[in-house]
Protein backbone atom coordinates (compact mmCIF):
# COMPACT_ATOMS: atom_id res chain seq x y z
CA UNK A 1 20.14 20.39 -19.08
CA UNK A 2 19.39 24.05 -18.85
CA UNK A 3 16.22 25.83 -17.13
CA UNK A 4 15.52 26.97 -20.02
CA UNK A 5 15.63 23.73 -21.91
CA UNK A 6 13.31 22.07 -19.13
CA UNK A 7 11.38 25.06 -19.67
CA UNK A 8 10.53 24.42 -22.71
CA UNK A 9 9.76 20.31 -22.50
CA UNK A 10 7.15 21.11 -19.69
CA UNK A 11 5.18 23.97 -22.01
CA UNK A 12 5.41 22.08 -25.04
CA UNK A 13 5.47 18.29 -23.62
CA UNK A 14 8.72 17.51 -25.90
CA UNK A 15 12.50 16.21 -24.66
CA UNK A 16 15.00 18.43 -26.27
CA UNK A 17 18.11 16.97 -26.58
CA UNK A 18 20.80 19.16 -25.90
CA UNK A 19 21.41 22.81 -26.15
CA UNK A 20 23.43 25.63 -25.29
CA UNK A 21 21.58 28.86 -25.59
CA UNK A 22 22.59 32.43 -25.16
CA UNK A 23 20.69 35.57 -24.03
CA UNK A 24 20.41 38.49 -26.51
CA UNK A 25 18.98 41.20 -25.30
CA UNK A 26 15.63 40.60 -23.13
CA UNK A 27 15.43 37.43 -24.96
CA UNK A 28 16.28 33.85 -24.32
CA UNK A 29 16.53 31.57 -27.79
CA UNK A 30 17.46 28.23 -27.90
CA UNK A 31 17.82 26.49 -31.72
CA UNK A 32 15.20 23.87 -32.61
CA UNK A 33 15.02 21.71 -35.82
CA UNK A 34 11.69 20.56 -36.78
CA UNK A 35 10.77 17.00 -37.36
CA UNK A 36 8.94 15.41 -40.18
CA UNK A 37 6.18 14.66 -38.18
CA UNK A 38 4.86 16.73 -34.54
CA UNK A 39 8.65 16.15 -33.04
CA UNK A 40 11.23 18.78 -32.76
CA UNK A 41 15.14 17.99 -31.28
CA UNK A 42 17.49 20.88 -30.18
CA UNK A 43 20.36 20.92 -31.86
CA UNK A 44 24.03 23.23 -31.89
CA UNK A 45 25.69 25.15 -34.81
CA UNK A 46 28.62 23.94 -35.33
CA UNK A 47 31.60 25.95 -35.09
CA UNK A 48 30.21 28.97 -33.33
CA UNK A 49 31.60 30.45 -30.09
CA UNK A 50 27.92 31.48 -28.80
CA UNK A 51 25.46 28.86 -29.22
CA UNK A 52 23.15 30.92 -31.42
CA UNK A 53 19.80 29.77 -30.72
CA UNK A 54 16.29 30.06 -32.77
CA UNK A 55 13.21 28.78 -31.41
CA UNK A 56 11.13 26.88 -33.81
CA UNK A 57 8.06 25.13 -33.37
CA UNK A 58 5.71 22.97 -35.09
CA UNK A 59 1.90 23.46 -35.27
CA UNK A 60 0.99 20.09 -33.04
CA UNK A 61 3.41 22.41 -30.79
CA UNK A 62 1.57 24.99 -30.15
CA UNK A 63 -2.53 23.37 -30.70
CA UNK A 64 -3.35 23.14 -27.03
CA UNK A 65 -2.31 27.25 -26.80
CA UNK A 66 -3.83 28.01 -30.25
CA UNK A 67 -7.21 26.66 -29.57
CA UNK A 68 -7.77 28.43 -26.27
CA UNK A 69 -6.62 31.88 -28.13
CA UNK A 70 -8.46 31.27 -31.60
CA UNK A 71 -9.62 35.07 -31.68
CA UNK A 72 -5.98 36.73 -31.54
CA UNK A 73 -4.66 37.98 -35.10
CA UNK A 74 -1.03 37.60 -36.23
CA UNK A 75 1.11 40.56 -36.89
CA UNK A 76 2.16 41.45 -40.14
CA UNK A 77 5.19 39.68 -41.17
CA UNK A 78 6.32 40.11 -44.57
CA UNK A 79 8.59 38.98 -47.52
CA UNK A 80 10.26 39.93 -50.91
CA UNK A 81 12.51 38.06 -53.37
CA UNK A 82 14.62 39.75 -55.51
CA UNK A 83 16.64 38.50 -58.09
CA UNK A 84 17.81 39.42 -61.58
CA UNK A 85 14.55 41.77 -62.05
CA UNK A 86 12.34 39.66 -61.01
CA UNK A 87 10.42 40.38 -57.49
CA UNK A 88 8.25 38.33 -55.52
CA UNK A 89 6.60 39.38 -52.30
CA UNK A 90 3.79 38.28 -49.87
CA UNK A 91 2.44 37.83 -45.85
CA UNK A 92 5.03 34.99 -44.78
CA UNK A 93 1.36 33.24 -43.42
CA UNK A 94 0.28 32.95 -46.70
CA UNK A 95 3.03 30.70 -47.73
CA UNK A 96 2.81 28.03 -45.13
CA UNK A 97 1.77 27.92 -41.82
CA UNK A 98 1.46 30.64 -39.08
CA UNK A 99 1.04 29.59 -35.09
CA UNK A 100 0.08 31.55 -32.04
CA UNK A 101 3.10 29.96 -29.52
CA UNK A 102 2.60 32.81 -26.86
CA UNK A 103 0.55 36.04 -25.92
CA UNK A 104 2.69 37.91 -28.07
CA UNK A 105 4.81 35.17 -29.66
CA UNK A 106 4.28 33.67 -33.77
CA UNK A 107 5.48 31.28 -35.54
CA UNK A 108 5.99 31.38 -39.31
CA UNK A 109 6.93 28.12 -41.42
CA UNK A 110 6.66 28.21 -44.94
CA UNK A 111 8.58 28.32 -48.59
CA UNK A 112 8.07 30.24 -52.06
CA UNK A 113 8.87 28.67 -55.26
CA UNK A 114 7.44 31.64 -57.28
CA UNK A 115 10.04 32.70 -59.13
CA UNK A 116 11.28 30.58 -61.30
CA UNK A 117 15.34 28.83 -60.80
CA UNK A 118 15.12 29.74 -57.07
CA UNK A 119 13.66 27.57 -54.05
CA UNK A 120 13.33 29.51 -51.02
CA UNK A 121 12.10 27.94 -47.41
CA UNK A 122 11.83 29.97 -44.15
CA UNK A 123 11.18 28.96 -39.82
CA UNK A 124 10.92 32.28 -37.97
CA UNK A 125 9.89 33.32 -34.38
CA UNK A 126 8.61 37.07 -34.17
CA UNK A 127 7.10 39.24 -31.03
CA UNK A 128 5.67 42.58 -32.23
CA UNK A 129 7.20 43.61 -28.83
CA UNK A 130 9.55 43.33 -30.77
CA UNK A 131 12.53 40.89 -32.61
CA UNK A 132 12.65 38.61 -35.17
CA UNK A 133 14.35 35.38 -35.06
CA UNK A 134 15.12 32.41 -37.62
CA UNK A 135 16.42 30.58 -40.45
CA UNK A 136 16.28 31.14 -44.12
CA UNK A 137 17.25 28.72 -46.52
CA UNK A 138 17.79 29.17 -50.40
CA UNK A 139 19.06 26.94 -53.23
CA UNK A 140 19.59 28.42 -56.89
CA UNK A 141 18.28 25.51 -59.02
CA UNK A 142 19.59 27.35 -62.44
CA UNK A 143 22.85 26.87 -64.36
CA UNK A 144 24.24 30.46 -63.46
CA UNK A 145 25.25 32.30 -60.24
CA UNK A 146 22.82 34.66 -59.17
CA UNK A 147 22.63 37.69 -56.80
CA UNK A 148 19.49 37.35 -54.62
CA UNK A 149 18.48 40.25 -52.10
CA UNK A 150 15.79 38.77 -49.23
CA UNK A 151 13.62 40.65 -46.99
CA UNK A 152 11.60 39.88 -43.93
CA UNK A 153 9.70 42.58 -42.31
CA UNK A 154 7.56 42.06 -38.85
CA UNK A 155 5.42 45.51 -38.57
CA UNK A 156 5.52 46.57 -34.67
CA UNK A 157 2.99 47.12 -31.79
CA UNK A 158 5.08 50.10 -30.18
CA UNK A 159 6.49 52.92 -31.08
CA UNK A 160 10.02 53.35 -29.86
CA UNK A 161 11.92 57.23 -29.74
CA UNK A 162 15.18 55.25 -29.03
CA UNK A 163 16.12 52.00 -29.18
CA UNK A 164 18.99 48.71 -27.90
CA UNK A 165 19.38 46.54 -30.64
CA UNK A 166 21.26 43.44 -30.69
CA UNK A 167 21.63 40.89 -33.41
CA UNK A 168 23.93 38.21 -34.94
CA UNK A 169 24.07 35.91 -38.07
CA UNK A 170 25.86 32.28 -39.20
CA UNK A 171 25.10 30.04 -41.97
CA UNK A 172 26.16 26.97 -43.90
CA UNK A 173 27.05 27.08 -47.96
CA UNK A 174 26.17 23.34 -49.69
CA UNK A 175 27.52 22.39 -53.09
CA UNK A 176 24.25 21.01 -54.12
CA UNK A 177 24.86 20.20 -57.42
CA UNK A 178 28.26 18.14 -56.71
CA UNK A 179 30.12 20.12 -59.16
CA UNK A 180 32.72 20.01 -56.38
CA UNK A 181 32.80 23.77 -55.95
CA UNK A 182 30.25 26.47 -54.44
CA UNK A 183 30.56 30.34 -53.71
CA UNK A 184 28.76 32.87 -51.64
CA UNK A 185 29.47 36.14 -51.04
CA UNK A 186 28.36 39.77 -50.38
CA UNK A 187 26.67 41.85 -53.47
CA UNK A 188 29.21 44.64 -55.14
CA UNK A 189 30.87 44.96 -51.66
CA UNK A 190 27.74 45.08 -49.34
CA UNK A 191 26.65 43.32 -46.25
CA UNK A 192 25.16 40.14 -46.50
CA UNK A 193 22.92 40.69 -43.12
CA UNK A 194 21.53 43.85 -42.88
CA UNK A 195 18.94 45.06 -39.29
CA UNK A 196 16.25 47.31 -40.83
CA UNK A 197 13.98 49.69 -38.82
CA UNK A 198 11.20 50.98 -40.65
CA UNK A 199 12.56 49.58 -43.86
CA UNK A 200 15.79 52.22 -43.05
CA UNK A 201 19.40 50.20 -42.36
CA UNK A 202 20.34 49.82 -38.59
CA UNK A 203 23.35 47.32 -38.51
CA UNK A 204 25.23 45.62 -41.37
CA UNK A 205 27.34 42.16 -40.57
CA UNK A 206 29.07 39.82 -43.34
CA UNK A 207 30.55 43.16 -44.83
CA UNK A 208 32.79 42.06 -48.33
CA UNK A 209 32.31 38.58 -47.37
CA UNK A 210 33.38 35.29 -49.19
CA UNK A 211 32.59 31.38 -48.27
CA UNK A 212 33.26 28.55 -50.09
CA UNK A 213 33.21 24.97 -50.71
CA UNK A 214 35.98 22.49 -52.16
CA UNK A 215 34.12 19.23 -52.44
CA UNK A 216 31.21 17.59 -54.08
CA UNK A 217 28.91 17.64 -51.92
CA UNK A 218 30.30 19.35 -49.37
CA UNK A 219 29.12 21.88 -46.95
CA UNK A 220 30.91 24.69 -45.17
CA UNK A 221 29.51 26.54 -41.89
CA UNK A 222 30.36 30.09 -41.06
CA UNK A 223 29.84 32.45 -38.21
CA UNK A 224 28.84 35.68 -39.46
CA UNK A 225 29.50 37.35 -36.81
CA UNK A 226 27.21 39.57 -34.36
CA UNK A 227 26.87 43.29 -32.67
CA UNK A 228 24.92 44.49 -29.42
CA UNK A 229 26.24 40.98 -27.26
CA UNK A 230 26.63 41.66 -24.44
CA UNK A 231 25.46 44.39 -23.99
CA UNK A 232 23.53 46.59 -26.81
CA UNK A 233 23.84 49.33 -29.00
CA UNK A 234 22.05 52.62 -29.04
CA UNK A 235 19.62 52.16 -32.29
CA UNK A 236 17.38 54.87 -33.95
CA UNK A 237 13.95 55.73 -33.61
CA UNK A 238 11.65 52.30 -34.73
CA UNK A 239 8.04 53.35 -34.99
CA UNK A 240 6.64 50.89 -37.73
CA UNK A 241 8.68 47.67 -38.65
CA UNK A 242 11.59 45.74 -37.75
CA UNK A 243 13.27 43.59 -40.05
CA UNK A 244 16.44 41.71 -42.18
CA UNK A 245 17.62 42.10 -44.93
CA UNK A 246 20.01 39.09 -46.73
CA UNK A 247 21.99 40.59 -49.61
CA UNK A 248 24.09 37.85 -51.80
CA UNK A 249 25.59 35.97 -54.76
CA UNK A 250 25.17 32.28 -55.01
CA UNK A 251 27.16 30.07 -57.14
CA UNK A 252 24.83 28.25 -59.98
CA UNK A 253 23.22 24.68 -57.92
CA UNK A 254 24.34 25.59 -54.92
CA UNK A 255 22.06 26.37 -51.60
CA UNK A 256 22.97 28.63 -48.87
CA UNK A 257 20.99 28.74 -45.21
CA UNK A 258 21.62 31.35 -42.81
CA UNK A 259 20.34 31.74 -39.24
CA UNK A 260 19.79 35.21 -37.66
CA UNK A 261 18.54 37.46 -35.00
CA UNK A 262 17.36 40.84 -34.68
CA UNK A 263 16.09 42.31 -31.02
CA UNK A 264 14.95 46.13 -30.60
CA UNK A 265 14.02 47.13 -26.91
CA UNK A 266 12.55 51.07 -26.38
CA UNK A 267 14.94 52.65 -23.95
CA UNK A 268 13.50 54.35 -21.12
CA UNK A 269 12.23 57.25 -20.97
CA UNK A 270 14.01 60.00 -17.74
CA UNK A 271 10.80 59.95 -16.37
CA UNK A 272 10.04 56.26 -16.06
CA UNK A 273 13.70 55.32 -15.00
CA UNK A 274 13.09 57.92 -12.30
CA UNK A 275 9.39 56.57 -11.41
CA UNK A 276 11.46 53.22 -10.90
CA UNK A 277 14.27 54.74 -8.63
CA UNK A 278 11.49 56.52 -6.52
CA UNK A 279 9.20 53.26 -6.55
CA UNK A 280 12.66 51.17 -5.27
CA UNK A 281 13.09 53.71 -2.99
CA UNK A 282 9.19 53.81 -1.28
CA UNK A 283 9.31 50.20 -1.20
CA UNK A 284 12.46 49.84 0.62
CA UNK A 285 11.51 52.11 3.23
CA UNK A 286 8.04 50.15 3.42
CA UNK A 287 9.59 47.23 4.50
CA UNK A 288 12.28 49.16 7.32
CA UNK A 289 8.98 50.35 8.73
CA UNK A 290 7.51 46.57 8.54
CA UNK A 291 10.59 45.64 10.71
């Protein structure tokens, strides 16, 4: 088992089962499913070369860290449904459950059956700092494909001139209904996942893409493919939000889950990589002298 993995059974007193995570960016993720109950299990995606990982946790998790923090606030993390005209939106903490898991670190379980024919459930990990991580599920309970465009939006603590961004995206398509057939793909063209900074596009993925399934009651996986791994991209400018954007057609019964990530890290500024040359430099000259 990784370090990581025992990591994670010491701070939160649980015995994951097996994983195999993957750094992206700064970060370290490793893919939880929660339990009916207090448990969670760690679990792979099938069919993926990188063991993309989302950390998930429950709130008997995180109680003994919640309690002794009671007085810290969670960030703004946002929501809206679109779909045939009809738009619902709302704080993803209203809709569920919302759990302090870190200093800097939320939690955000919760669904949304406001608009009518569509069922829509959510697990994300956010850090202001910032990146959003998770998994977003959606079945279209009506008799009639439907295009759906999905936003989540995490408002940030820093302001950031430049950015690295890294991200990546798979999923699973379910024939639901067992009409022995289900479709999903990209809107007129577009990109199913979509990074946002300030509410502005950053990186698409899932570009003119098509899944399907062949069997009643069958479900297909798919690896949507990622950008910024190993090493990251040069992003924009992200003063106000992060965020990702799910752009889509479903096939009438059917239900589609994706899993995603989205990291932004503020590059450097000259004079702070040079303060940390020069502060390298004092120290190892410090410790000839020591000698």
């Amino acid at each position: 088992m990784c370090f990581f993995c025992n990591s994670l059974a010491l701070l939160y007193g649980v015995a994951p089962i097996e994983t195999g995570g993957f750094r992206i960016g700064r970060t370290q993720v490793v893919r939880v499913r929660r339990g009916m109950g207090n448990e969670f299990t760690l679990e792979k995606e099938k069919g993926m070369k990188n063991q993309f990982a989302i950390a998930v946790a429950s709130l008997a998790v995180a109680f003994s860290y919640s309690e002794a923090h009671a007085t810290l606030v969670p960030p703004s993390f946002g929501f809206t449904l679109q779909s045939g005209g009809t738009v619902v939106s709302g704080n993803a903490g209203d809709f569920g459950s919302t759990t302090n898991v870190s200093p800097t670190e939320w939690f955000f379980y919760g669904s949304c059956t406001a608009m009518t024919g569509t069922s829509m459930s959510w697990a994300y990990l956010v850090d202001p700092d910032p990146f959003v991580t998770g998994s977003l599920s959606i079945t279209n309970e009506t008799a009639f494909a439907r295009e759906y465009v999905v936003d989540f939006e995490l408002a940030t603590s820093i302001s950031m001139p430049s950015t690295l961004i890294s991200g990546q995206v798979s999923g699973s398509l379910t024939d639901s209904n067992g009409s022995g057939a289900a479709l999903l793909t990209s809107t007129a063209g577009g990109a199913v996942y979509t990074a946002l900074g300030d509410g502005l596009f950053v990186h698409s993925l899932m570009s003119n893409a098509s899944q399907s399934v062949s069997s009643a009651f069958g479900t297909t996986s798919f690896t949507g493919g990622s950008f910024g791994t190993p090493t990251p991209l040069a992003g924009p400018a992200i003063n106000n939000a992060i965020g990702i954007r799910y752009a889509f057609t479903l096939s009438a019964g059917d239900s589609v889950s994706f899993s995603s990530i989205f990291v932004a890290n503020p590059v450097p500024a000259p004079g702070a990589i040079a303060l940390g040359i020069l502060t390298g430099v004092i120290g190892c000259g410090g410790r000839r002298r020591v000698r």
